[in-house]
Protein backbone atom coordinates (compact mmCIF):
# COMPACT_ATOMS: atom_id res chain seq x y z
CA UNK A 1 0.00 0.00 0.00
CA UNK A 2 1.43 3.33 -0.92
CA UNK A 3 0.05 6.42 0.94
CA UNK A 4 0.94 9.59 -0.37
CA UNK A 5 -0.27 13.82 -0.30
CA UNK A 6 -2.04 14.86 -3.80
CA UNK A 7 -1.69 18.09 -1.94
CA UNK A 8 -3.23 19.94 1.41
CA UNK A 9 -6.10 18.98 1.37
CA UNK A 10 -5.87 15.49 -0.43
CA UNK A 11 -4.30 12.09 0.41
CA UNK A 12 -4.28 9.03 -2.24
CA UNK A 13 -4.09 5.09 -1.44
CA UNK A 14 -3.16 3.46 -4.26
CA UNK A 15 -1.83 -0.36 -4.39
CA UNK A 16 -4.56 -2.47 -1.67
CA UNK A 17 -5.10 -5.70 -3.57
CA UNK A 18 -7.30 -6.72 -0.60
CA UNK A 19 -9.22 -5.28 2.23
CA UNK A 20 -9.99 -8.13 4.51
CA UNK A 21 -10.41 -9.32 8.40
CA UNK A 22 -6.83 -9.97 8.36
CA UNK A 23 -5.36 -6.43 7.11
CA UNK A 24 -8.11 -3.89 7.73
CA UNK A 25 -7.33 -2.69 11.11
CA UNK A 26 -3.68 -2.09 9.75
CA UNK A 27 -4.67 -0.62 7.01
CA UNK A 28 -7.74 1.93 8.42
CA UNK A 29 -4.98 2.74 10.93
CA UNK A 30 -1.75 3.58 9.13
CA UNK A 31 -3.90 5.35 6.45
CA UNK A 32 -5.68 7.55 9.97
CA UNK A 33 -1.83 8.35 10.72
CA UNK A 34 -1.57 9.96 7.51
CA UNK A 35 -4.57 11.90 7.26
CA UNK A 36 -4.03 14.99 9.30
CA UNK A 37 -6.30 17.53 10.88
CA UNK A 38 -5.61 19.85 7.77
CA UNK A 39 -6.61 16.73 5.22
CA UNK A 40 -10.24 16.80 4.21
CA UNK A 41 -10.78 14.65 0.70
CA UNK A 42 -8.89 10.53 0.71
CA UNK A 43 -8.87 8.94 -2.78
CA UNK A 44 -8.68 5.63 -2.38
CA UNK A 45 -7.15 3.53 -5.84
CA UNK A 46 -8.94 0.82 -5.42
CA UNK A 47 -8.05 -0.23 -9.48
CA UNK A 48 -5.55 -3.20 -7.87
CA UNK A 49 -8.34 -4.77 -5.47
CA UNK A 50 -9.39 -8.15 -6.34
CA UNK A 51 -11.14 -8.85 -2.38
CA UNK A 52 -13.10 -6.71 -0.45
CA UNK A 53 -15.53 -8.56 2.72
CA UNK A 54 -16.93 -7.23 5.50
CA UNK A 55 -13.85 -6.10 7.30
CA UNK A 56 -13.33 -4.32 4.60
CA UNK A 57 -16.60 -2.44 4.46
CA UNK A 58 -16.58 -1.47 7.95
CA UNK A 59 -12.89 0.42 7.23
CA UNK A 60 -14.12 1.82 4.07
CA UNK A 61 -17.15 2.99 6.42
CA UNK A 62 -14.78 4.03 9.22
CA UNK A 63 -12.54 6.08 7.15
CA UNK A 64 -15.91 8.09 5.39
CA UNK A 65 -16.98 8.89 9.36
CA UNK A 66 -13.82 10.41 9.92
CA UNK A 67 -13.88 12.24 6.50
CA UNK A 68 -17.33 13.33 7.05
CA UNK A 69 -16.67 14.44 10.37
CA UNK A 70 -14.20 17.62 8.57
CA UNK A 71 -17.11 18.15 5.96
CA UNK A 72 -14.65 16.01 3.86
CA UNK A 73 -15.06 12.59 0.96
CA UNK A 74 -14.04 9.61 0.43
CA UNK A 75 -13.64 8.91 -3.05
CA UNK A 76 -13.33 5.33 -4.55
CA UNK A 77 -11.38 5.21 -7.62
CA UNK A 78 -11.54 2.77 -10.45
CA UNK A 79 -12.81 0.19 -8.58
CA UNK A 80 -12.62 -3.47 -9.97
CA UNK A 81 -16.01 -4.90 -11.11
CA UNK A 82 -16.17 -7.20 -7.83
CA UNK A 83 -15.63 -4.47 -5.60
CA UNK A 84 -18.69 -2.57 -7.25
CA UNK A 85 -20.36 -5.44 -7.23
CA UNK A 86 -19.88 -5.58 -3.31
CA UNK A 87 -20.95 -1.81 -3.35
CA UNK A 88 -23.90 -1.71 -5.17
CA UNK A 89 -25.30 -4.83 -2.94
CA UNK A 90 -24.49 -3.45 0.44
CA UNK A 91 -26.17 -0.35 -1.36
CA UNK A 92 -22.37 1.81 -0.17
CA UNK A 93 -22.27 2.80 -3.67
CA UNK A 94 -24.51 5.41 -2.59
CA UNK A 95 -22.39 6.99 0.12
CA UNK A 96 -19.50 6.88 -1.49
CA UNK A 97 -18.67 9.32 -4.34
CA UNK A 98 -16.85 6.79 -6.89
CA UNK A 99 -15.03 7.23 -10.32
CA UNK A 100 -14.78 4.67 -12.76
């Protein structure tokens, strides 16, 4: 996982190929570590992600509170067709702003 500053007000994650029980925690908290109190918009690549379960979801979900909490987004780009797939059925597609 690479984490790096678009600029201010923007961090991107590129490179997750999965989001699962066994990495989210990590994940939701090294990407918190690099989001700070200045940062309002995280772009997460999610172009390279083949798995996404629950886990997952609930860091995806996690990461939008504390986004939403600095009148910031969460954007989801390029996600794979399974992802969306997970998206549209947990119906997350519609809190998430996402660009194919």
């Amino acid at each position: 996982m690479k984490i790096q500053n678009r600029d201010a007000l923007t961090v991107v994650v590129s490179g997750l190929v999965e989001l699962v029980a066994a990495n989210s925690v990590q994940v939701r908290e090294q990407i918190r570590a690099a989001l700070p109190a200045t940062v309002l918009n995280l772009d997460l690549d999610l172009s390279l992600m083949t798995f996404l379960d629950s886990s997952g979801l609930g860091t995806l979900i996690s990461l939008h509170k504390t986004l939403r909490s600095r009148n910031g987004t969460v954007r989801l780009l390029k996600p794979a067709p399974n992802v969306l797939q997970v998206l549209s059925l947990t119906r997350l597609d519609r809190i998430f702003e996402i660009s194919k």
